[in-house]
C-alpha atoms as a PDB file:
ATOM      1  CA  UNK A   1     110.933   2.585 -60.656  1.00  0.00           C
ATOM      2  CA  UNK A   2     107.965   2.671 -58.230  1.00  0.00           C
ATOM      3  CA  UNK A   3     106.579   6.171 -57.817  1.00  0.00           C
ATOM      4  CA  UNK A   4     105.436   5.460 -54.157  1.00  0.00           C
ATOM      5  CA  UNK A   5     109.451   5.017 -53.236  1.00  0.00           C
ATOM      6  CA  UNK A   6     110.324   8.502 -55.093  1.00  0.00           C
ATOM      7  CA  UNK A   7     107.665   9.830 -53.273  1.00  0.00           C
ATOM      8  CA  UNK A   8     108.905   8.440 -50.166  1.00  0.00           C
ATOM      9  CA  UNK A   9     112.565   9.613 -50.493  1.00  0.00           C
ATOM     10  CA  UNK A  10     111.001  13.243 -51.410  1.00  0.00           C
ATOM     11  CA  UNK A  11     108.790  12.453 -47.953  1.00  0.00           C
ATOM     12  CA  UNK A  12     112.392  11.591 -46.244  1.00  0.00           C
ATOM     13  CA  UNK A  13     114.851  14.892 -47.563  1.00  0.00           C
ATOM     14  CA  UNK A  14     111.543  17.076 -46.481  1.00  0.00           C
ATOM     15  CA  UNK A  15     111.377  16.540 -43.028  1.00  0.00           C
ATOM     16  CA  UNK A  16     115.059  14.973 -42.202  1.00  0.00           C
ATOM     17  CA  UNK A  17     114.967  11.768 -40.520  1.00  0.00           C
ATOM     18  CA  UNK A  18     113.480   8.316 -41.208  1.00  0.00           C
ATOM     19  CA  UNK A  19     110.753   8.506 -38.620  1.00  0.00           C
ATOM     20  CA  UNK A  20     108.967  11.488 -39.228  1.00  0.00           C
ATOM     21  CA  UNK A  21     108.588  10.424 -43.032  1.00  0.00           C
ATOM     22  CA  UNK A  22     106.860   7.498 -41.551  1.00  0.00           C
ATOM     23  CA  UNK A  23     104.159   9.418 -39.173  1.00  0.00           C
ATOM     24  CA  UNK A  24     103.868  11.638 -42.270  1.00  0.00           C
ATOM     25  CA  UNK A  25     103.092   8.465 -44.790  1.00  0.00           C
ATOM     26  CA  UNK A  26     101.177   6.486 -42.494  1.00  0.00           C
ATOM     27  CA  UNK A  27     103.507   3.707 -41.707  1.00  0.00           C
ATOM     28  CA  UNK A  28     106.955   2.403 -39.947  1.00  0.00           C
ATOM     29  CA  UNK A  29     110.377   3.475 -39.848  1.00  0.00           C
ATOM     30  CA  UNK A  30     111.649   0.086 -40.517  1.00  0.00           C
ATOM     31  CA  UNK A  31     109.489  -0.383 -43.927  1.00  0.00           C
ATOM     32  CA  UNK A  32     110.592   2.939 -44.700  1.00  0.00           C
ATOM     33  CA  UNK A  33     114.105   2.139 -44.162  1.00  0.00           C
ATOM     34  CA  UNK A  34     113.250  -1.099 -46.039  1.00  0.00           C
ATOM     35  CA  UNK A  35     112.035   1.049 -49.441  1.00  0.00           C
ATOM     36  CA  UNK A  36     114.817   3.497 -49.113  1.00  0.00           C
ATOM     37  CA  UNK A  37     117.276   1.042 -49.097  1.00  0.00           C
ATOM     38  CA  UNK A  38     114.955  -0.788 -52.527  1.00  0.00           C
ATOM     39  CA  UNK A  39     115.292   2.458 -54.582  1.00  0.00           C
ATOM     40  CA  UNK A  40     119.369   3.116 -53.744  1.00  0.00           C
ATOM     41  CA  UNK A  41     119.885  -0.381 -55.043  1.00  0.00           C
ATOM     42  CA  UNK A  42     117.864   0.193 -57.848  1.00  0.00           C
ATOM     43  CA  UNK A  43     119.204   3.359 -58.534  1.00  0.00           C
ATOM     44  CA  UNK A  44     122.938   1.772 -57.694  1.00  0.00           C
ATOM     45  CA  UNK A  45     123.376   5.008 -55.274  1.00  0.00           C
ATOM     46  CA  UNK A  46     123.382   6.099 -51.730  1.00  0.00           C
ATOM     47  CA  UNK A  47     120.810   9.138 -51.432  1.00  0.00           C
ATOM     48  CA  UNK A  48     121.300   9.697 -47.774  1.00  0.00           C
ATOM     49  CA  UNK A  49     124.258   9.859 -45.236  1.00  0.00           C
ATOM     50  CA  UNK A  50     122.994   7.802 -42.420  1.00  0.00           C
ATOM     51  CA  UNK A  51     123.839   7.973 -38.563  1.00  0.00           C
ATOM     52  CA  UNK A  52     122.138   7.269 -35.153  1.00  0.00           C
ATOM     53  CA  UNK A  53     121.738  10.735 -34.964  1.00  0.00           C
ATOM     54  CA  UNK A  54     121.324  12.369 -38.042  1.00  0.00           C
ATOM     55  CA  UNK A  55     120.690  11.931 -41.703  1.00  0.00           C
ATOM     56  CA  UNK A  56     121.563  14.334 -45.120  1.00  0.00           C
ATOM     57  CA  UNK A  57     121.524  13.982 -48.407  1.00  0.00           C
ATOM     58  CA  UNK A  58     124.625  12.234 -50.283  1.00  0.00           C
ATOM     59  CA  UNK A  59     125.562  14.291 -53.492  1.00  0.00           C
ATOM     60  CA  UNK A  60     124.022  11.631 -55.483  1.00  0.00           C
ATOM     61  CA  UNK A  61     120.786  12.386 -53.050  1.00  0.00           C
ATOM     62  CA  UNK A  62     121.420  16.118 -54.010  1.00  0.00           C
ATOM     63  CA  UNK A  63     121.201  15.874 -58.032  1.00  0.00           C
ATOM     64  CA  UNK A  64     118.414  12.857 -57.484  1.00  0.00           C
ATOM     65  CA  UNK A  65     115.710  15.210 -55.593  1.00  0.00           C
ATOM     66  CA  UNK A  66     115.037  17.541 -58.743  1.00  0.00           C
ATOM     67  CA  UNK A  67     114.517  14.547 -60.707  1.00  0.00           C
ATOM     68  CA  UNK A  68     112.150  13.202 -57.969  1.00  0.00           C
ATOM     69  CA  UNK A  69     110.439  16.059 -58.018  1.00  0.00           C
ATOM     70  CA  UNK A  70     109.725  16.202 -61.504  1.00  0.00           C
ATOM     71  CA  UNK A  71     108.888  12.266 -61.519  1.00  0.00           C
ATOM     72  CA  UNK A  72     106.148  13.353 -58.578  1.00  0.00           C
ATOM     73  CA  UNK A  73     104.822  16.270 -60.694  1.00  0.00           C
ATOM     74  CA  UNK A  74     104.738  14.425 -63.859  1.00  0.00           C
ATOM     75  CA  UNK A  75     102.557  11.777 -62.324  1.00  0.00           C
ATOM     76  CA  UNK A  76     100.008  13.816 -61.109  1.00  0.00           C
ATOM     77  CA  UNK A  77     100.031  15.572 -64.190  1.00  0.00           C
ATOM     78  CA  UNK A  78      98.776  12.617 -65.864  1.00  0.00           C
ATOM     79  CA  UNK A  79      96.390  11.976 -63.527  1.00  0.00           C
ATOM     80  CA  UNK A  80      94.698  15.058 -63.845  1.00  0.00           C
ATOM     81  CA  UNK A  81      94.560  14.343 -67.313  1.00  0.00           C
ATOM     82  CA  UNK A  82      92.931  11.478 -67.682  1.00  0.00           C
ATOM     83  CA  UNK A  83      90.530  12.043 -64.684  1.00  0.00           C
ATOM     84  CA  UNK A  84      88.596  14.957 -66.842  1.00  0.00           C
ATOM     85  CA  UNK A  85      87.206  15.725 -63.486  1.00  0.00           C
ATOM     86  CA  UNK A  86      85.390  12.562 -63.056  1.00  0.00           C
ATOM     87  CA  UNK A  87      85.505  12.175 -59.413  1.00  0.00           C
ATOM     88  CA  UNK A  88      83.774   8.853 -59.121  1.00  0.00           C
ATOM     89  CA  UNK A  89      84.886   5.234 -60.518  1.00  0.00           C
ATOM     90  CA  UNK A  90      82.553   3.125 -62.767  1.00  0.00           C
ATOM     91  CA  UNK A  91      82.900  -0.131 -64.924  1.00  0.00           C
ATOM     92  CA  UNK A  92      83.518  -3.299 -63.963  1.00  0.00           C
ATOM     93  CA  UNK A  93      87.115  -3.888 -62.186  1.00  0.00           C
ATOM     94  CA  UNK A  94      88.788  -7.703 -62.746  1.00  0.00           C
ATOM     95  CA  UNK A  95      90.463  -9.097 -59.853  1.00  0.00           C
ATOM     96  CA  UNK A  96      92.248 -12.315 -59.088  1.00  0.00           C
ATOM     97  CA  UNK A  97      93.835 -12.340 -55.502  1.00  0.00           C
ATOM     98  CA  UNK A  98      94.636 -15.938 -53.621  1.00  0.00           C
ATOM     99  CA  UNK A  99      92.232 -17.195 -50.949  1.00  0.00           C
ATOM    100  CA  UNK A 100      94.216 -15.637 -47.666  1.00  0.00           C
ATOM    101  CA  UNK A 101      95.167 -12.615 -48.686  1.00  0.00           C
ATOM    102  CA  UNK A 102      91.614 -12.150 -50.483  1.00  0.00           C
ATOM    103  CA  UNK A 103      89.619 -12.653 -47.616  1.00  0.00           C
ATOM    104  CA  UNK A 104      91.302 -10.766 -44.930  1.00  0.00           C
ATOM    105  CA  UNK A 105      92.749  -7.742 -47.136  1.00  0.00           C
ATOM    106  CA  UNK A 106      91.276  -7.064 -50.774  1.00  0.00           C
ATOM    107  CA  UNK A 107      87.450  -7.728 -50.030  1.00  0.00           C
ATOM    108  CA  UNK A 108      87.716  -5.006 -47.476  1.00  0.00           C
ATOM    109  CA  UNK A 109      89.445  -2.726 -49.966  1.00  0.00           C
ATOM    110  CA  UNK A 110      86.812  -3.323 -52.802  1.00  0.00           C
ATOM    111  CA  UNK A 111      84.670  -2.743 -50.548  1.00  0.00           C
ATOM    112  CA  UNK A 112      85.550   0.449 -49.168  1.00  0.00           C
ATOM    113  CA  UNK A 113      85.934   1.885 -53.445  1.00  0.00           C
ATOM    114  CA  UNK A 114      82.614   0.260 -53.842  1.00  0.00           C
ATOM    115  CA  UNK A 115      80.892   2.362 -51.010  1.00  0.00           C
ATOM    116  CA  UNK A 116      82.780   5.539 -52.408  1.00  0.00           C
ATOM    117  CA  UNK A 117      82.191   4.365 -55.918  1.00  0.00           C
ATOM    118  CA  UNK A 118      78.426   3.556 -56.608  1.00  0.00           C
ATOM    119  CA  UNK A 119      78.709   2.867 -60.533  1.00  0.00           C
ATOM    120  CA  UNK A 120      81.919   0.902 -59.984  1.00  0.00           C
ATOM    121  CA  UNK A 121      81.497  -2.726 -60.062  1.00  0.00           C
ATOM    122  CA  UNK A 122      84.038  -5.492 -58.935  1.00  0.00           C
ATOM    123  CA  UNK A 123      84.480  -9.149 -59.907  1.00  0.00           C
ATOM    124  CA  UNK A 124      86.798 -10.846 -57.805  1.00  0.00           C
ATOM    125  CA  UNK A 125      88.316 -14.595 -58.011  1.00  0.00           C
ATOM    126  CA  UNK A 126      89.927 -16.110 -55.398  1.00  0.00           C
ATOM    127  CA  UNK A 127      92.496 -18.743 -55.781  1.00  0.00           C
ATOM    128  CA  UNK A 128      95.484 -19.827 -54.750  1.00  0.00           C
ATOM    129  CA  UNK A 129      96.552 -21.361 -58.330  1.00  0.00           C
ATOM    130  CA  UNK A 130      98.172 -18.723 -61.063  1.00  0.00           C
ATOM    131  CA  UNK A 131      95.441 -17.982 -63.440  1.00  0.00           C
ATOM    132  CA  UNK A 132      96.341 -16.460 -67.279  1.00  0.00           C
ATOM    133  CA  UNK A 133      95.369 -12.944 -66.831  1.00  0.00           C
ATOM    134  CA  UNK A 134      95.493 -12.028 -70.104  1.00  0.00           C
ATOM    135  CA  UNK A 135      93.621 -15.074 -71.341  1.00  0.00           C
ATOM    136  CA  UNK A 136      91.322 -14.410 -68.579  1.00  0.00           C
ATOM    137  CA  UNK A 137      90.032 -11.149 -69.544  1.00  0.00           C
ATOM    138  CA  UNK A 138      90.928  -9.820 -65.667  1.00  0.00           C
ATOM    139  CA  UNK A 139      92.647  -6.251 -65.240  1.00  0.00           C
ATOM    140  CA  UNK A 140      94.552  -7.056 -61.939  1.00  0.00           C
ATOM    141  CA  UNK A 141      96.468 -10.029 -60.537  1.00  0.00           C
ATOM    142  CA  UNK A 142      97.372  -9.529 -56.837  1.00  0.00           C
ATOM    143  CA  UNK A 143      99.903 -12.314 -56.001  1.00  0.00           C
ATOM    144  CA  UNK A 144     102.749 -13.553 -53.258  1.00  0.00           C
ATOM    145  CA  UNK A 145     105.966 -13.738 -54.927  1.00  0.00           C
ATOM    146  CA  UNK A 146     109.327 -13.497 -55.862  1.00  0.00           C
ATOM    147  CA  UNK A 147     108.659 -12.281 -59.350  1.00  0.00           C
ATOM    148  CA  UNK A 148     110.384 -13.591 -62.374  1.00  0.00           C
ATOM    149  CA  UNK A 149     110.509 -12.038 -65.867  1.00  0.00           C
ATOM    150  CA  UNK A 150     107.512 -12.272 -67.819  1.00  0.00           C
ATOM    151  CA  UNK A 151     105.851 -10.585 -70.460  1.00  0.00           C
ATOM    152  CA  UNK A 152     103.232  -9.233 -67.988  1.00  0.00           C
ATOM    153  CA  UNK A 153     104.072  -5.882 -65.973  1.00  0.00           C
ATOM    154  CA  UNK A 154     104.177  -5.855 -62.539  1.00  0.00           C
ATOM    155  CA  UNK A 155     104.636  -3.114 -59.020  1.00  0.00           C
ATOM    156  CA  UNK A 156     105.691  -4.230 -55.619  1.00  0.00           C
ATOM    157  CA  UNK A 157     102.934  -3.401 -53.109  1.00  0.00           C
ATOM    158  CA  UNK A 158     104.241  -4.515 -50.008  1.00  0.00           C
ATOM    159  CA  UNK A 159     106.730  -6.744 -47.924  1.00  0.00           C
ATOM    160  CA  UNK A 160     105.491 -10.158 -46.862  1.00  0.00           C
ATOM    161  CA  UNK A 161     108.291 -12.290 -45.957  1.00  0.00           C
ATOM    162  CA  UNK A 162     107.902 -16.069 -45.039  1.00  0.00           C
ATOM    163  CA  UNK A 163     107.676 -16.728 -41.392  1.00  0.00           C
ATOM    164  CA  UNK A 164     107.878 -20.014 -39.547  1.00  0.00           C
ATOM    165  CA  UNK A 165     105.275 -20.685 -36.737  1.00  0.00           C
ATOM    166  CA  UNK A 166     103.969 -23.094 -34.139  1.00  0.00           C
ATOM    167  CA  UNK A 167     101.315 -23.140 -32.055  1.00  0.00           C
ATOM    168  CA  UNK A 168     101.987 -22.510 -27.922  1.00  0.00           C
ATOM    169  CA  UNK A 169     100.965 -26.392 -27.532  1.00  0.00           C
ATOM    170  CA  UNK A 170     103.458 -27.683 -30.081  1.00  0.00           C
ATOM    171  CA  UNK A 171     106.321 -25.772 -28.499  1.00  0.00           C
ATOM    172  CA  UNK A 172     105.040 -26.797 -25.402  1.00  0.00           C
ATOM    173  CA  UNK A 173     105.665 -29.829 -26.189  1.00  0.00           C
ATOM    174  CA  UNK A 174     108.732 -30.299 -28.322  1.00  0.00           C
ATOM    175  CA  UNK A 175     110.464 -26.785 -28.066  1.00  0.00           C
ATOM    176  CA  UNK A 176     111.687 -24.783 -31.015  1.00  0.00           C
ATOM    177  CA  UNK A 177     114.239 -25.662 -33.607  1.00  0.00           C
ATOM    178  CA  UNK A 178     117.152 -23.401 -33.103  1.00  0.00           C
ATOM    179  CA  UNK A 179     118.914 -24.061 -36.886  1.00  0.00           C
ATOM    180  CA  UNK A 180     118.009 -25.763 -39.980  1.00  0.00           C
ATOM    181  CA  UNK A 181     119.539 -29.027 -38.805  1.00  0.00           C
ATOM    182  CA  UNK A 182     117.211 -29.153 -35.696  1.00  0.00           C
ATOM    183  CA  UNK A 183     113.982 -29.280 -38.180  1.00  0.00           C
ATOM    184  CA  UNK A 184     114.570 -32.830 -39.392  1.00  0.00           C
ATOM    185  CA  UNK A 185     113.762 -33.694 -36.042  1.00  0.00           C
ATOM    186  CA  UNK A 186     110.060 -31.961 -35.656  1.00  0.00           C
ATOM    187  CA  UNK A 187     107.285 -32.580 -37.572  1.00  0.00           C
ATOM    188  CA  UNK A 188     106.685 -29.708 -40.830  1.00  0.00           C
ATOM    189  CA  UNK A 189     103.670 -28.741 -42.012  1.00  0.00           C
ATOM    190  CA  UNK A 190     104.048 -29.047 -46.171  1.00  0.00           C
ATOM    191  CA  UNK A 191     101.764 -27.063 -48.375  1.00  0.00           C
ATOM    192  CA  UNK A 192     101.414 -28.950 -51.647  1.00  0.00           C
ATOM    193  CA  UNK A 193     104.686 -28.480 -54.300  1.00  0.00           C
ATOM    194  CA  UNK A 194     106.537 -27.287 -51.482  1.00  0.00           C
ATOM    195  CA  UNK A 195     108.929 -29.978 -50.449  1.00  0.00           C
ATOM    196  CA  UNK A 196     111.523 -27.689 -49.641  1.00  0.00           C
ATOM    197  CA  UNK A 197     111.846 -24.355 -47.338  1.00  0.00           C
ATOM    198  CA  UNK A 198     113.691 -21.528 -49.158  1.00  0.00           C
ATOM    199  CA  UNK A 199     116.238 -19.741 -47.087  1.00  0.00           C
ATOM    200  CA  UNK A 200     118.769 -17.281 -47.671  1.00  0.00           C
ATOM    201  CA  UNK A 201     122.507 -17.534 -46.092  1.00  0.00           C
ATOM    202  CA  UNK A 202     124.761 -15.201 -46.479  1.00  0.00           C
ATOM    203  CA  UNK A 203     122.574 -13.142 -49.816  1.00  0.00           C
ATOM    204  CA  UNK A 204     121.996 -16.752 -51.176  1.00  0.00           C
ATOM    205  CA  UNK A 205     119.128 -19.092 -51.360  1.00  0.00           C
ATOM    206  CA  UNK A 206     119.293 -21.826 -49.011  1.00  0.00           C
ATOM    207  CA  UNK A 207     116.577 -24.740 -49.394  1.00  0.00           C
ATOM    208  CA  UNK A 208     116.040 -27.134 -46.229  1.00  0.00           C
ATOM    209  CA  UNK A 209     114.154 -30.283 -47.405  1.00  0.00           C
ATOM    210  CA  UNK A 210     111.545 -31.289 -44.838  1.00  0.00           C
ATOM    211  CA  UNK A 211     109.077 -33.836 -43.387  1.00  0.00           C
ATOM    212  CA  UNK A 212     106.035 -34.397 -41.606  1.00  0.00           C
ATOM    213  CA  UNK A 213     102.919 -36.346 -40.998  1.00  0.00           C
ATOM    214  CA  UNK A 214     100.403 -33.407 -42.875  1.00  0.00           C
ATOM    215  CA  UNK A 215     100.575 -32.127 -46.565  1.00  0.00           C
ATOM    216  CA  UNK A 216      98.013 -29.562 -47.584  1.00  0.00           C
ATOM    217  CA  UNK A 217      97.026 -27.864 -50.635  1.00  0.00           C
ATOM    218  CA  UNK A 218      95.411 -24.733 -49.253  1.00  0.00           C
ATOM    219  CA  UNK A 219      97.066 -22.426 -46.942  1.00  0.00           C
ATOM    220  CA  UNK A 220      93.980 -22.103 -44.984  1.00  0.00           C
ATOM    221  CA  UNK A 221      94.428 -25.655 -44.118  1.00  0.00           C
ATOM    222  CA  UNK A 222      98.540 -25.412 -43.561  1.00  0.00           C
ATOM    223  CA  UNK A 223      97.679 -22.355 -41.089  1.00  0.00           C
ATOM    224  CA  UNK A 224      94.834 -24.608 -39.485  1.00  0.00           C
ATOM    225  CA  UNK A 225      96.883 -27.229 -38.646  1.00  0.00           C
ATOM    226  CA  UNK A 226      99.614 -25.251 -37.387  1.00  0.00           C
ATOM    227  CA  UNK A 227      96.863 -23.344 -34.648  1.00  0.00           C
ATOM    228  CA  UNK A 228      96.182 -27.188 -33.957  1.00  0.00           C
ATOM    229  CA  UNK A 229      99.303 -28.037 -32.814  1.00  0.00           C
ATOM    230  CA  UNK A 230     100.441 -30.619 -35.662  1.00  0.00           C
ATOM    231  CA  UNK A 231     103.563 -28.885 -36.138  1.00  0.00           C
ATOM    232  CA  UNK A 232     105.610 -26.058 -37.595  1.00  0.00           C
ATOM    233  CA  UNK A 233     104.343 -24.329 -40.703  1.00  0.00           C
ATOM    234  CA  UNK A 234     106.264 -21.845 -42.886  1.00  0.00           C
ATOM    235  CA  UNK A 235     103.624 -19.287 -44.096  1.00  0.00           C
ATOM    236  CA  UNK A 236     103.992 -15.701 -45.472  1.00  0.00           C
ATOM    237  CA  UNK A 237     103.831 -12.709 -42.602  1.00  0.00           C
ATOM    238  CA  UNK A 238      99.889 -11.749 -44.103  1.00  0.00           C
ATOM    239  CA  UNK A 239      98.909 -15.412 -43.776  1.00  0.00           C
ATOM    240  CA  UNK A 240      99.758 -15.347 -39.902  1.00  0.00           C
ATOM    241  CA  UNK A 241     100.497 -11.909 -38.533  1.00  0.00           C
ATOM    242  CA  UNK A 242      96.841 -11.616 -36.884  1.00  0.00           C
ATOM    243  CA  UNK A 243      97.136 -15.032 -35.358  1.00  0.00           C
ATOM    244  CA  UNK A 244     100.543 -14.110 -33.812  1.00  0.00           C
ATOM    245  CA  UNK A 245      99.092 -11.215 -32.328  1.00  0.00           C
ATOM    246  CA  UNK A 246      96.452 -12.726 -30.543  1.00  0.00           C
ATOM    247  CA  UNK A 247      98.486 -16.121 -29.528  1.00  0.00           C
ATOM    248  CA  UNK A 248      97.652 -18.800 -31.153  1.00  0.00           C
ATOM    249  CA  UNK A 249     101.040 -18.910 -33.212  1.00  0.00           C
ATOM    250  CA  UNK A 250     104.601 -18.625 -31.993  1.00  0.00           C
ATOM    251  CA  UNK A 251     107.297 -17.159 -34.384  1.00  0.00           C
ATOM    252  CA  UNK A 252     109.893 -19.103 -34.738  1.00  0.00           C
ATOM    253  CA  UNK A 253     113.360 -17.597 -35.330  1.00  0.00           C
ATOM    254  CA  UNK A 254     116.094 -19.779 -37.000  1.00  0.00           C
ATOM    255  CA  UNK A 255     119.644 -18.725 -36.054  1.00  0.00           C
ATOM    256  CA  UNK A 256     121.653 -19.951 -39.322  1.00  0.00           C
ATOM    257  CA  UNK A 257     119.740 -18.627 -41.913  1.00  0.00           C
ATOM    258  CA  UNK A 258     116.902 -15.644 -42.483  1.00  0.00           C
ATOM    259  CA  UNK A 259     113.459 -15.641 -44.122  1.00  0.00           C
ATOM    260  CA  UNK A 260     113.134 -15.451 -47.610  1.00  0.00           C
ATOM    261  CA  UNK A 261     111.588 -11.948 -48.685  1.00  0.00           C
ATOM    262  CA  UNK A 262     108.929 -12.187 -51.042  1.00  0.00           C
ATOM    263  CA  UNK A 263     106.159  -9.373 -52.090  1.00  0.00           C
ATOM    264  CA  UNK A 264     102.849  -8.802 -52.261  1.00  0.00           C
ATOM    265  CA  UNK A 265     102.856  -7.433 -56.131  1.00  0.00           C
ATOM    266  CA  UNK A 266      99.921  -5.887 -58.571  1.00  0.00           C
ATOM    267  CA  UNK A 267     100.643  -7.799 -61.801  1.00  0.00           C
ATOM    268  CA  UNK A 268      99.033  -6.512 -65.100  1.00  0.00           C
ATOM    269  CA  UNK A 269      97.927  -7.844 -68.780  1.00  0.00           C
ATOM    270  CA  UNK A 270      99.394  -5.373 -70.587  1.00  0.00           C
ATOM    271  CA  UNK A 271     101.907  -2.070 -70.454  1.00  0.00           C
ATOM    272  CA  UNK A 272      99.284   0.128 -72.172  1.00  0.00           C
ATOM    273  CA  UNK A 273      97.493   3.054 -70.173  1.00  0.00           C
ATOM    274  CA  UNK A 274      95.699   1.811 -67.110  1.00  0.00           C
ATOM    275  CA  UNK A 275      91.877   2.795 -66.234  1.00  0.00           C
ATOM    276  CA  UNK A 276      91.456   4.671 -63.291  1.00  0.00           C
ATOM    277  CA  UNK A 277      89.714   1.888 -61.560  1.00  0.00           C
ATOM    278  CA  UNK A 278      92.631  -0.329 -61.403  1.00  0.00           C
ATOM    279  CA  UNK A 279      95.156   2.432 -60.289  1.00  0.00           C
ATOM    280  CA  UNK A 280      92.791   3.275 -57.443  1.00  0.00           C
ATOM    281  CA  UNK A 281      92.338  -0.316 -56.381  1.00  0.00           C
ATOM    282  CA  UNK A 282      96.116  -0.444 -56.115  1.00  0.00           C
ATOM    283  CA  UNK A 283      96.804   2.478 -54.397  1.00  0.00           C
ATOM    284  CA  UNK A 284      93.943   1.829 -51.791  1.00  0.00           C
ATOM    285  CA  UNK A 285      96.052  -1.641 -51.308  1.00  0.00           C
ATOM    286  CA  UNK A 286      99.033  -0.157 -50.869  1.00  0.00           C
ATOM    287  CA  UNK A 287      97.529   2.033 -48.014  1.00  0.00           C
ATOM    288  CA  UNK A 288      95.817  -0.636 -46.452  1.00  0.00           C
ATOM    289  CA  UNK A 289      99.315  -2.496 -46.212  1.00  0.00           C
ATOM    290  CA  UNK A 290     101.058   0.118 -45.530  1.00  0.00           C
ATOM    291  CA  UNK A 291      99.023   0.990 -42.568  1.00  0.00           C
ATOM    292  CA  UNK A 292      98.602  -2.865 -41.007  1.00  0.00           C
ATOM    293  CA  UNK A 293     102.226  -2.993 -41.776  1.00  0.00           C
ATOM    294  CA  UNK A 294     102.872  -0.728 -37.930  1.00  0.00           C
ATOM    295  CA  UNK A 295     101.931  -3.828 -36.451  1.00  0.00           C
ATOM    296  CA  UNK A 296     104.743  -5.859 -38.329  1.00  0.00           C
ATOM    297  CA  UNK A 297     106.772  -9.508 -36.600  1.00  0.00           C
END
């Protein structure tokens, strides 16, 4: 269970409706509704009654909030524990990330506990392969995903669902696809090992086999020949998002099926105690996604 969703629906039954707990915590109402909605599944209950105009706690929401409460508490507990009073972070903190995501979100974050934190240092790898962590010696993996079981441990950090996109000049030119059937007839961006798009219909996965005149191995390069005009890429929302917002992609909405939702997730070596270091890189992630996440397709 993912503290930062307790401490979300504690956020929530405080101040009574979905978008105040959002101004409060820094983000949306619709990822908020989003991580509600995570938690009830995973706790298999309903915690709030929910209308346009007003929201309360279910009974199962009722005999839940102690419990939350005590979850919250015992965290910081911990916490306090370990932190001795040591303010500031030190050693060296091991990071793999992949190239996109690196650049334009974790080097400003490390950068940021660096400034705060002179003794800490950081080594960071960037790469869009999956590198052994544990083999590696590195204390964080930060990856795009739908995560399967492993023996490695792993917390959800943020949404980042797959998005298709154009550029202005390729629409221009050959209009959008309006279903799956319509992209056999435009030209699709592949990134390497990805011969199929993965859908969901109806709750299940849905893979559309495509074609095209460009294959890539980086995203960088799938994303660059999208903003080129050489046709429609499907990219994760933090690949593209920026480039959306300033024009130089169109989002492309299919009506027959809906993006796949993967994560942004903190994977780790081992379940034994984590260093401070590493819990304050991830929480300083989370923020920063949480945050960029207003802007959201």
């Amino acid at each position: 269970m993912d503290l930062a969703d307790v401490a979300l629906f504690r956020a929530i039954a405080s101040v009574g409706s979905l978008s105040a707990a959002a101004r409060r915590m820094g983000t949306s109402p619709m990822l908020v509704s989003r991580r509600l909605a995570g938690l009830e599944a995973e706790l298999g209950a309903r915690l709030f009654h929910r209308t346009t105009r007003s929201l309360s706690l279910t009974p199962e929401g009722e005999a839940f909030l102690p419990h939350a409460a005590t979850l919250i508490e015992a965290r910081d507990s911990a916490l306090n524990a370990v932190s001795s009073g040591v303010s500031a972070l030190s050693g060296v903190l091991k990071i793999t990330a992949p190239n996109v995501i690196g650049h334009s979100v974790i080097v400003p974050v490390v950068a940021a506990l660096i400034t705060e934190n002179p003794a800490l240092r950081v080594d960071l790898t960037l790469s869009d392969g999956v590198i052994d962590i544990a083999t590696a010696g590195l204390d964080v993996a930060v990856r795009v995903a739908v995560m399967k079981p492993s023996d490695l441990i792993a917390t959800r950090v943020a949404d980042n669902p797959f998005t298709l996109c154009a550029s202005p000049t390729y629409v221009g030119r050959f209009g959008e696809p309006a279903t799956t059937a319509d992209l056999a007839g435009h030209s699709c961006i592949k990134l390497h090992a990805m011969d199929n798009w993965p859908f969901t219909r109806d709750g299940e996965m849905h893979r559309v086999r495509i074609g095209g005149p460009l294959s890539a191995s980086t995203v960088d390069a799938v994303r660059a020949a999208c903003i080129a005009g050489v046709g429609i890429a499907m990219l994760t929302y933090w690949d593209v998002h920026e480039h959306i917002a300033r024009g130089e992609l169109v989002r492309i909405v299919l009506a027959d099926v809906k993006p796949l939702e993967v994560g942004i997730w903190a994977v780790f070596p081992t379940r034994s105690q984590l260093p401070s270091r590493v819990r304050a890189f991830i929480d300083a992630l989370r923020d920063r996604l949480l945050v960029d996440a207003e802007n959201r397709l």
